[in-house]
Protein backbone atom coordinates (compact mmCIF):
# COMPACT_ATOMS: atom_id res chain seq x y z
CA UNK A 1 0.00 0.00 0.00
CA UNK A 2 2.40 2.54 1.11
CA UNK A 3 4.81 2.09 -2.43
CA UNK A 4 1.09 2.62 -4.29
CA UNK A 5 0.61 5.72 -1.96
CA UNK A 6 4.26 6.84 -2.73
CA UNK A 7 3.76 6.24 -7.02
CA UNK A 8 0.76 8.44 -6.33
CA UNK A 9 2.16 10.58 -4.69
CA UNK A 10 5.42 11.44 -7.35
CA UNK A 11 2.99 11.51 -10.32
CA UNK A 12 0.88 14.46 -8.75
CA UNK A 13 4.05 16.52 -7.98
CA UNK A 14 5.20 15.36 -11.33
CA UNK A 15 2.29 16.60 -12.58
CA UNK A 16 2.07 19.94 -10.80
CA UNK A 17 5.40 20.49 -11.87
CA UNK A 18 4.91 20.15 -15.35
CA UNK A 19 1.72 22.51 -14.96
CA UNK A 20 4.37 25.42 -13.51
CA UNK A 21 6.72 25.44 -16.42
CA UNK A 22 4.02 24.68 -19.06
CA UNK A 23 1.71 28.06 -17.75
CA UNK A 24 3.30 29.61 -14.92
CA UNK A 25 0.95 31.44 -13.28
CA UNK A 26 0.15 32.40 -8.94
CA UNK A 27 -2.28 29.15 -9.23
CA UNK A 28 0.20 27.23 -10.74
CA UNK A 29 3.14 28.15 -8.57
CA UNK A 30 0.76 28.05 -5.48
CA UNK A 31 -0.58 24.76 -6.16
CA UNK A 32 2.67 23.27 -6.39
CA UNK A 33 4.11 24.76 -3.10
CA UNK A 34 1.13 24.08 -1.27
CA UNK A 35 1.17 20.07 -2.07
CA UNK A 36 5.08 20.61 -0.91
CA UNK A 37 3.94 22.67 2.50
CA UNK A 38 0.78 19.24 2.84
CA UNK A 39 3.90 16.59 2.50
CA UNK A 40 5.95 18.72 5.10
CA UNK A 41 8.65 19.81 2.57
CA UNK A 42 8.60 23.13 4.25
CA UNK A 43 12.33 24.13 2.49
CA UNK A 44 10.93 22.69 -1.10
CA UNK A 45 7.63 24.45 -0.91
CA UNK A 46 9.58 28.08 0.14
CA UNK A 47 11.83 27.25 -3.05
CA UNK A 48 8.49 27.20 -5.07
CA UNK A 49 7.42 30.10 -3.43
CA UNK A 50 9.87 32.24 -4.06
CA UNK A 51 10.27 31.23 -7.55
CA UNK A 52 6.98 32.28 -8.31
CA UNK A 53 7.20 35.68 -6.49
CA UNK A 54 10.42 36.51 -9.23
CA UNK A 55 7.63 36.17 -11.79
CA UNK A 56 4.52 37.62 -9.70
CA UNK A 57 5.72 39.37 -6.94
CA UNK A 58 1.83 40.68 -6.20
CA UNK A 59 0.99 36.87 -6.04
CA UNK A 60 -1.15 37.38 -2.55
CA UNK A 61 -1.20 33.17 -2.09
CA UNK A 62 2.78 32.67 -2.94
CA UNK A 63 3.36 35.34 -0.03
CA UNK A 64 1.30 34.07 2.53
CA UNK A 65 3.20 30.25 1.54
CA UNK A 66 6.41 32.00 1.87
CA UNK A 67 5.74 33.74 5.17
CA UNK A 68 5.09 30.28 6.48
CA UNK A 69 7.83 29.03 5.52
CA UNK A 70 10.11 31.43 6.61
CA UNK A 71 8.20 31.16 9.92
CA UNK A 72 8.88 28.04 10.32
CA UNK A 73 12.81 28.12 9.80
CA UNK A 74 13.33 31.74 12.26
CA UNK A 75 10.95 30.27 14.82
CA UNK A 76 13.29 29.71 17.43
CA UNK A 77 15.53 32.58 16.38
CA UNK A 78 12.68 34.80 16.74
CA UNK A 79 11.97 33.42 20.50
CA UNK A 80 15.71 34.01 21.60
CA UNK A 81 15.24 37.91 20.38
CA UNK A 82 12.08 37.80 21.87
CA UNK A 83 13.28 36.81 25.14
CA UNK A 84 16.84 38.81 25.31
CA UNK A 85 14.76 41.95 24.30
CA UNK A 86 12.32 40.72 27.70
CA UNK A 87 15.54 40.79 30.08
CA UNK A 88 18.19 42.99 28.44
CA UNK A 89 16.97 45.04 26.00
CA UNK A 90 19.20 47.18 23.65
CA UNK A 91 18.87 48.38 20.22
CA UNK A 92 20.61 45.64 18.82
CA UNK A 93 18.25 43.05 19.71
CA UNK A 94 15.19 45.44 18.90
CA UNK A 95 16.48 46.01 15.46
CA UNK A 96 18.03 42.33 14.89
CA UNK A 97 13.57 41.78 15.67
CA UNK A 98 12.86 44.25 13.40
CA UNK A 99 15.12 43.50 10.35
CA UNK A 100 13.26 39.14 10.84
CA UNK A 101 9.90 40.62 10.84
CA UNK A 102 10.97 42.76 7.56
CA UNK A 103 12.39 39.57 6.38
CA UNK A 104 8.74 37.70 6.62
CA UNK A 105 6.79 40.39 5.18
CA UNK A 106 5.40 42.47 8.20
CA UNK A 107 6.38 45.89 8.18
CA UNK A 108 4.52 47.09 10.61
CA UNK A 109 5.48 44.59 13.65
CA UNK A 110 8.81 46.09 11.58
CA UNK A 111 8.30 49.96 12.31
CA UNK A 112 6.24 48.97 15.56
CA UNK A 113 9.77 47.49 17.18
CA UNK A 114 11.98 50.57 15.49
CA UNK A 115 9.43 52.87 17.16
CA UNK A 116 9.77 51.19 20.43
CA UNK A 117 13.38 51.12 20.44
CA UNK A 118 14.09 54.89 19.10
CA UNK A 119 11.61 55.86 22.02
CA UNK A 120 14.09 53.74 24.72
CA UNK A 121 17.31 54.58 23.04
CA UNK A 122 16.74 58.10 21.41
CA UNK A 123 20.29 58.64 20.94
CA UNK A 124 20.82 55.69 18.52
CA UNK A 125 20.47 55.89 15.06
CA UNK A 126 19.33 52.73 14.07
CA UNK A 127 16.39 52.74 14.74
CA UNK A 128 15.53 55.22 12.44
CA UNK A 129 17.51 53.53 9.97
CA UNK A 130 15.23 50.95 9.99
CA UNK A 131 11.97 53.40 9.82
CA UNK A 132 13.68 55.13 7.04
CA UNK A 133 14.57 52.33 4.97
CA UNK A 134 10.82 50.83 5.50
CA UNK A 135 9.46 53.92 4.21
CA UNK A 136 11.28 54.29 1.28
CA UNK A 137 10.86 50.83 -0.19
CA UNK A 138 6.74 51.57 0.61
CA UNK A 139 7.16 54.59 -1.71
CA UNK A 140 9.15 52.61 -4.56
CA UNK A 141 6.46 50.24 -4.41
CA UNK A 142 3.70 52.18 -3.77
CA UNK A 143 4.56 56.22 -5.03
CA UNK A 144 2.71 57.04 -1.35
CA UNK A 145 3.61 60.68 -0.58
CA UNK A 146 3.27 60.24 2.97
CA UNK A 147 5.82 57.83 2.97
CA UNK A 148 8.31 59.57 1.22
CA UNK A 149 8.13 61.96 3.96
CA UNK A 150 8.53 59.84 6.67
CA UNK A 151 11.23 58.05 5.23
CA UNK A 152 12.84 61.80 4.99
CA UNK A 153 12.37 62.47 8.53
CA UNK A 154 13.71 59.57 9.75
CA UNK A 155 16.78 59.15 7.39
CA UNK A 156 17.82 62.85 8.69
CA UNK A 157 17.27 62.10 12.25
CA UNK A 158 19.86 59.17 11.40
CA UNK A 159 22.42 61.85 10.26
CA UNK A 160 21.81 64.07 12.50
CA UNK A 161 22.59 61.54 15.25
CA UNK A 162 25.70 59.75 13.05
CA UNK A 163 26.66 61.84 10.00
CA UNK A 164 29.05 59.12 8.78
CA UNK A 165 26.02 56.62 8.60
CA UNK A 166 27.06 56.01 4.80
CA UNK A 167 23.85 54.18 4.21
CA UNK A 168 21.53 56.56 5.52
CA UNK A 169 23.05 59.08 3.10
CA UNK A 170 22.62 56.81 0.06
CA UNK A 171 18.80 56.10 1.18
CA UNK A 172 18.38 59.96 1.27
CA UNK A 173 20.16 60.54 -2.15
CA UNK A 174 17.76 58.00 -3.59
CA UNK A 175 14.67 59.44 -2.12
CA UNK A 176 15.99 62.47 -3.66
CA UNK A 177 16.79 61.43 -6.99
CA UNK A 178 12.76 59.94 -7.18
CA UNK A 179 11.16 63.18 -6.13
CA UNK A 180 13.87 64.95 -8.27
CA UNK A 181 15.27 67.15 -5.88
CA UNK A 182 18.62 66.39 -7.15
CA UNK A 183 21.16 69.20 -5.66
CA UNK A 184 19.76 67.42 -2.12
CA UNK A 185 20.57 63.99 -4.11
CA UNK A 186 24.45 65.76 -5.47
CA UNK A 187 25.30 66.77 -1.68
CA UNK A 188 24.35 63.33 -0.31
CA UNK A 189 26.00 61.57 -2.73
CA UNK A 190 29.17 63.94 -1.96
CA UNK A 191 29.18 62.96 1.87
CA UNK A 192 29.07 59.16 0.64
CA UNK A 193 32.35 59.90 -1.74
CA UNK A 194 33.88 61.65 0.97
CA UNK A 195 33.95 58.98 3.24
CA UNK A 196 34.45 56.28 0.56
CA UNK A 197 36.81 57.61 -2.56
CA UNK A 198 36.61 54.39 -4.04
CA UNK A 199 32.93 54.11 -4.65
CA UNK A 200 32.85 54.38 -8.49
CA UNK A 201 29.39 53.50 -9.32
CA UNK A 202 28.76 56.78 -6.87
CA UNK A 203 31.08 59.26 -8.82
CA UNK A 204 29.78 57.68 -12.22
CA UNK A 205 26.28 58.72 -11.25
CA UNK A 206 27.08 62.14 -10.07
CA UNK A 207 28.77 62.97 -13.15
CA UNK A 208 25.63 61.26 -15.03
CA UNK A 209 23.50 63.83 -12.81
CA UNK A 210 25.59 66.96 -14.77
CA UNK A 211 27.36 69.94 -13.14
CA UNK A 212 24.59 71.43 -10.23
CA UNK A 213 23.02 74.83 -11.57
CA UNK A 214 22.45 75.90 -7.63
CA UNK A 215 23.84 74.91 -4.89
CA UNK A 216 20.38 74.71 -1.91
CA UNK A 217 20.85 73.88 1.83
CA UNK A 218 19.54 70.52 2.63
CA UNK A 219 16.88 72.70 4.73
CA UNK A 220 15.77 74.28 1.56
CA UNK A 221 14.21 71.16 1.08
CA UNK A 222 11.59 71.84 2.98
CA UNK A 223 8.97 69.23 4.25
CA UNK A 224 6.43 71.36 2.22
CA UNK A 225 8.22 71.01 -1.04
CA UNK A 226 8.69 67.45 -0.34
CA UNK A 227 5.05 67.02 -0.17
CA UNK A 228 4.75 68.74 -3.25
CA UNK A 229 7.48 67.16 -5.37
CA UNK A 230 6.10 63.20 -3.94
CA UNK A 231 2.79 64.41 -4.48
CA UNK A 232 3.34 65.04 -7.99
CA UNK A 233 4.88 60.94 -7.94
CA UNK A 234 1.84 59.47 -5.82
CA UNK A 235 -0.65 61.72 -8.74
CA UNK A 236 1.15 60.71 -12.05
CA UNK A 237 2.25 57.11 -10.47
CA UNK A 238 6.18 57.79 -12.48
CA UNK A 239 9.08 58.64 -10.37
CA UNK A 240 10.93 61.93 -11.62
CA UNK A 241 14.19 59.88 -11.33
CA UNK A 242 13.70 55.96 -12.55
CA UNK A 243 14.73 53.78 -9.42
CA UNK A 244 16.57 51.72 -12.58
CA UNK A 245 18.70 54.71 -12.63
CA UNK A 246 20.32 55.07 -9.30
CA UNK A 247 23.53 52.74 -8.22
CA UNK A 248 22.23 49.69 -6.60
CA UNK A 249 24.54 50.69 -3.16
CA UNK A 250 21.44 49.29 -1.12
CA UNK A 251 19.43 45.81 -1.63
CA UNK A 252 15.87 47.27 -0.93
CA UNK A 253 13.25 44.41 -0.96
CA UNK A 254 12.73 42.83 -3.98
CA UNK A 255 9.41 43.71 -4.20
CA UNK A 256 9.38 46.97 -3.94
CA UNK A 257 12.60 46.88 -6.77
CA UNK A 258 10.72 45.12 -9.36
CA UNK A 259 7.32 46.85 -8.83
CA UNK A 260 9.09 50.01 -8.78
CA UNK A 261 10.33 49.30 -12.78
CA UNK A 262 7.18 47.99 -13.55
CA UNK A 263 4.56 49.87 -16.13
CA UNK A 264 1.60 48.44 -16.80
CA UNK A 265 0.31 47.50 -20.03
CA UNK A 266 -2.90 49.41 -20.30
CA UNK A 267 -3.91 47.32 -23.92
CA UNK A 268 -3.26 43.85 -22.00
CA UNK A 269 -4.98 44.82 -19.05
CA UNK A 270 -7.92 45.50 -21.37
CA UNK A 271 -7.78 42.72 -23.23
CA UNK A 272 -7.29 40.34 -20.31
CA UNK A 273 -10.81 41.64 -19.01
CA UNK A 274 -12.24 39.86 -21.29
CA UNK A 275 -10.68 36.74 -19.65
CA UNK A 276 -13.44 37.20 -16.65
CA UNK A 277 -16.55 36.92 -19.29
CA UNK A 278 -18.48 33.43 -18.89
CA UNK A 279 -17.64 32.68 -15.74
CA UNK A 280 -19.89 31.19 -14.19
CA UNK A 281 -21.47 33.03 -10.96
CA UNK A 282 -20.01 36.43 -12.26
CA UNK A 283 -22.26 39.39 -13.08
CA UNK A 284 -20.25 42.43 -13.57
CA UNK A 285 -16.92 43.72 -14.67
CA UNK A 286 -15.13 46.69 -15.19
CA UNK A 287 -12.06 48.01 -15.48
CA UNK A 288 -11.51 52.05 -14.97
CA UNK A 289 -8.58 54.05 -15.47
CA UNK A 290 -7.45 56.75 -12.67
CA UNK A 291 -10.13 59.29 -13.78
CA UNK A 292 -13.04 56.64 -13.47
CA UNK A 293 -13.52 56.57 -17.13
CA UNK A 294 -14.46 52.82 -18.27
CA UNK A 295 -12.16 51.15 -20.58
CA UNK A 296 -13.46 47.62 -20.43
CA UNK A 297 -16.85 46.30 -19.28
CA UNK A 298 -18.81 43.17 -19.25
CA UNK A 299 -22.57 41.98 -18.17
CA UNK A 300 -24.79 39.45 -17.80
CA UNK A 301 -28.95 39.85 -17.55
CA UNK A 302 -28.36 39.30 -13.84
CA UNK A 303 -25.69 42.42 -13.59
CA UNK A 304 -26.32 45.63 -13.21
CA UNK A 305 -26.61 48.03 -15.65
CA UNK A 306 -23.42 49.53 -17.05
CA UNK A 307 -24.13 53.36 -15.44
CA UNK A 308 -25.11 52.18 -12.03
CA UNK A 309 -22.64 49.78 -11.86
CA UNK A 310 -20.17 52.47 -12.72
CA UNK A 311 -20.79 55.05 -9.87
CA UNK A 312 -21.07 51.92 -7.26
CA UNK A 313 -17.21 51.12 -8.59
CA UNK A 314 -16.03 54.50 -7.95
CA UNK A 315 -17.77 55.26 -4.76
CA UNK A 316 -16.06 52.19 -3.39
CA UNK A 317 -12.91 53.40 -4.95
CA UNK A 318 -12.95 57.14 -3.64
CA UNK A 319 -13.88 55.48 0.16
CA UNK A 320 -11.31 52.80 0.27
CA UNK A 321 -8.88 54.97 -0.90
CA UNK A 322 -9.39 58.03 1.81
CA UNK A 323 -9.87 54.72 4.29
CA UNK A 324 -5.93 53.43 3.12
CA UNK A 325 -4.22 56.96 3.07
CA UNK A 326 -5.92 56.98 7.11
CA UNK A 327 -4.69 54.37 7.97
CA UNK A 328 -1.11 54.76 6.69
CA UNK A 329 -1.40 51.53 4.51
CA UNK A 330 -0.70 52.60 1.30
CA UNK A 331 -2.40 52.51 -1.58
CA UNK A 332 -5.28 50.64 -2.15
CA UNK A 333 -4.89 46.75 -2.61
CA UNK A 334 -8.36 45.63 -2.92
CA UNK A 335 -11.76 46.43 -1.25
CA UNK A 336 -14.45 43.61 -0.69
CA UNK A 337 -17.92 43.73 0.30
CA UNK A 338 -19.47 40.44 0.81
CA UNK A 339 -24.11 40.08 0.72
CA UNK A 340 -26.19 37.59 0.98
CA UNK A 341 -26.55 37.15 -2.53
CA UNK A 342 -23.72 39.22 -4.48
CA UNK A 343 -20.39 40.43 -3.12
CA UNK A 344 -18.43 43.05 -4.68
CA UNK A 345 -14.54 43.43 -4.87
CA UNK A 346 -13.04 46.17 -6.50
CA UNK A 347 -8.73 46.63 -6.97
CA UNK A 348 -6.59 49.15 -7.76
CA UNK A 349 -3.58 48.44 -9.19
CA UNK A 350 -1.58 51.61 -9.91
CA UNK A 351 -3.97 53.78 -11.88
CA UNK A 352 -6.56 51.63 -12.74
CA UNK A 353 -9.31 49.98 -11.26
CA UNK A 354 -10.57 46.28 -11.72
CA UNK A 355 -13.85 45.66 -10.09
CA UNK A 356 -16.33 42.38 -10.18
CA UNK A 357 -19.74 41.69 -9.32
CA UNK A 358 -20.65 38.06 -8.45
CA UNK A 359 -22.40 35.03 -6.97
CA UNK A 360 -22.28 31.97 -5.97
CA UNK A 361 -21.05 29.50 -7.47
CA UNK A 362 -18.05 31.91 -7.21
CA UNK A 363 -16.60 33.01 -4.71
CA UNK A 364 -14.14 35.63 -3.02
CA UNK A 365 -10.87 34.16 -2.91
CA UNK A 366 -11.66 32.37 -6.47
CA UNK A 367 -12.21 36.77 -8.03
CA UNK A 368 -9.12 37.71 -5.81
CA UNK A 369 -6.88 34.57 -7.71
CA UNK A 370 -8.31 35.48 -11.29
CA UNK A 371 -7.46 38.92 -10.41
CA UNK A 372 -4.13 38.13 -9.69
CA UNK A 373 -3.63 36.00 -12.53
CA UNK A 374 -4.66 39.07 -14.85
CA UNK A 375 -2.79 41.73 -13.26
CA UNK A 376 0.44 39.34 -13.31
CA UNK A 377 -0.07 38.87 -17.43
CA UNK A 378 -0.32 43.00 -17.73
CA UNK A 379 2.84 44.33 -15.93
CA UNK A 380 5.81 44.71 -18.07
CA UNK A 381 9.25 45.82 -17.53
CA UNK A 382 9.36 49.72 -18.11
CA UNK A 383 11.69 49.50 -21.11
CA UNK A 384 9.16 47.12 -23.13
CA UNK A 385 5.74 49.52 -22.29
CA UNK A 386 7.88 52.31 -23.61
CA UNK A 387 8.36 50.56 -27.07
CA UNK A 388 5.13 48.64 -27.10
């Protein structure tokens, strides 16, 4: 029985294997890792994982498998930290937490820790460090304002504590260089040489940024023209400098790398739409571009009509949206609203907005995976959308 149980068991991962390389896909990938995660190949199925998140880093599923994998391997480092931090607490043991926690996806039990130690130990700079850094990948992923000023604050409190923190410099140069405040981004990148002559990808940039025409204070870059210059980022959803452009000095999260030189491919995205018509249990859907016009629609007798389906789209849009820049979480991910008979999610993804009415037999988590699974087949590399 068991050698039957064990042939069974090699032609299904056989199987799901071939499925992965002949359409890779989130379903695909997920499948595959979750069968590995079932048979208690916790290594294997974090492999998978993060395999499929170099392909689909929005992959929701392929996260959540990696975070439990990654769980499982730092479990007991994450208990020692918790402990030490329980009888002798110092900054290295809040930020050795904080840097884990980054490592399995939670940023906020992240900036939660770096707020708790910069509060204890004022006078140390890495705590903000780690706040700084946070916020900065958020606004390469996201193009959130707010976050670019946060990450500001923070990254100056760090050299204000520690001017030769060489990295905190570099983080503030970037964040200059995508707002496009570049004499702020020359006279970081300066202090960097100055402490490191040898760093030629450094002086190849700044002579790639041109001779400076002025030569502004770093408090000339005031918080209000920081607002202004990210606010012009969060509105158009394009950097002023391309995060492609600056020396890699730093390894931000990969996530927040790749979706950073992603554009997406507004004729894809429309034609993928099309991908959600026939399904069975689904009503309505729409995709809108960042001024609520529709560019794609479909509906069944049982949908609503195009207009009224419309305005309910954007009045969920325009309240998740104020609800997410509350919060502090970003831009919107997705929004769902579950009835007794329909349910309604509706997702952002940069400037456009994908939205689905639907009932049973589909369900929630069955929209959020087709979702996925279109989004992932309409971003392309900024290069390509610029020639396509």
């Amino acid at each position: 029985m068991q050698i039957f149980e064990r042939l069974k068991r090699c032609l299904e991962m056989s199987r799901l294997r071939a499925t992965v390389r002949r359409a890779p896909s989130p379903a695909s990938f997920s499948a595959l890792a979750e069968r590995h995660v079932a048979h208690g190949e916790t290594d294997a199925a974090l492999t998978v994982a993060e395999d499929g998140l170099a392909s689909f880093p929005d992959a929701d599923r392929l996260h959540q498998i990696r975070v439990f994998a990654k769980k499982k391997s730092l479990a007991g480092r994450i208990r020692d930290l918790r402990q030490d931090m329980a009888r002798r607490p110092s900054p290295f043991v809040y930020t050795s937490l904080a840097e884990i926690h980054r490592e399995l996806g939670d940023d906020e039990e992240a900036l939660a820790l770096a707020s708790d130690c910069a509060a204890m130990f004022p006078q140390n700079d890495q705590p903000f460090l780690v706040q700084g850094e946070i916020r900065l990948e958020r606004f390469l992923e996201h193009q959130v304002a707010r976050d670019a000023v946060q990450a500001e604050l923070a990254l100056q409190r760090v050299v204000r504590i520690n001017a030769q923190n060489l990295k905190a410099h570099v983080l503030l140069a970037e964040l200059y260089h995508l707002v496009g405040a570049l004499p702020a981004c020359r006279r970081h990148l300066r202090e960097v040489l100055e402490n490191s002559p040898s760093a030629r990808d450094v002086r190849a940039f700044l002579r790639q940024l041109g001779p400076a025409e002025d030569e502004l204070d770093d408090d000339d870059v005031t918080e209000e023209m920081l607002i202004s210059l990210a606010g012009r980022v969060e509105e158009s959803g394009i950097f002023a400098g391309p995060p492609e452009a600056f020396p890699r000095l730093v390894a931000h999260d990969a996530r927040a790398r790749r979706r950073s030189s992603l554009r997406i491919n507004a004729e894809r995205l429309t034609a993928a739409i099309s991908d959600f018509a026939g399904t069975p249990g689904l009503r309505n859907s729409m995709l809108m571009d960042g001024d609520g016009r529709i560019l794609a629609q479909h509906a069944t007798d049982a949908g609503l009509g195009i207009d009224a389906f419309a305005d309910v789209v954007r009045e969920v849009r325009a309240t998740s949206d104020g609800a997410s820049r509350r919060m502090d979480t970003g831009v919107l991910v997705r929004a769902e609203i579950e009835g007794p008979e329909t349910s309604l999610t509706v997702v952002r993804l940069r400037q456009y907005t994908i939205a689905a009415l639907f009932s049973e037999p589909l369900r929630t988590d069955r929209v959020w995976e087709m979702v996925q699974d279109v989004t992932a087949r309409s971003l392309a590399p900024t290069a390509e959308v610029a020639c396509a």
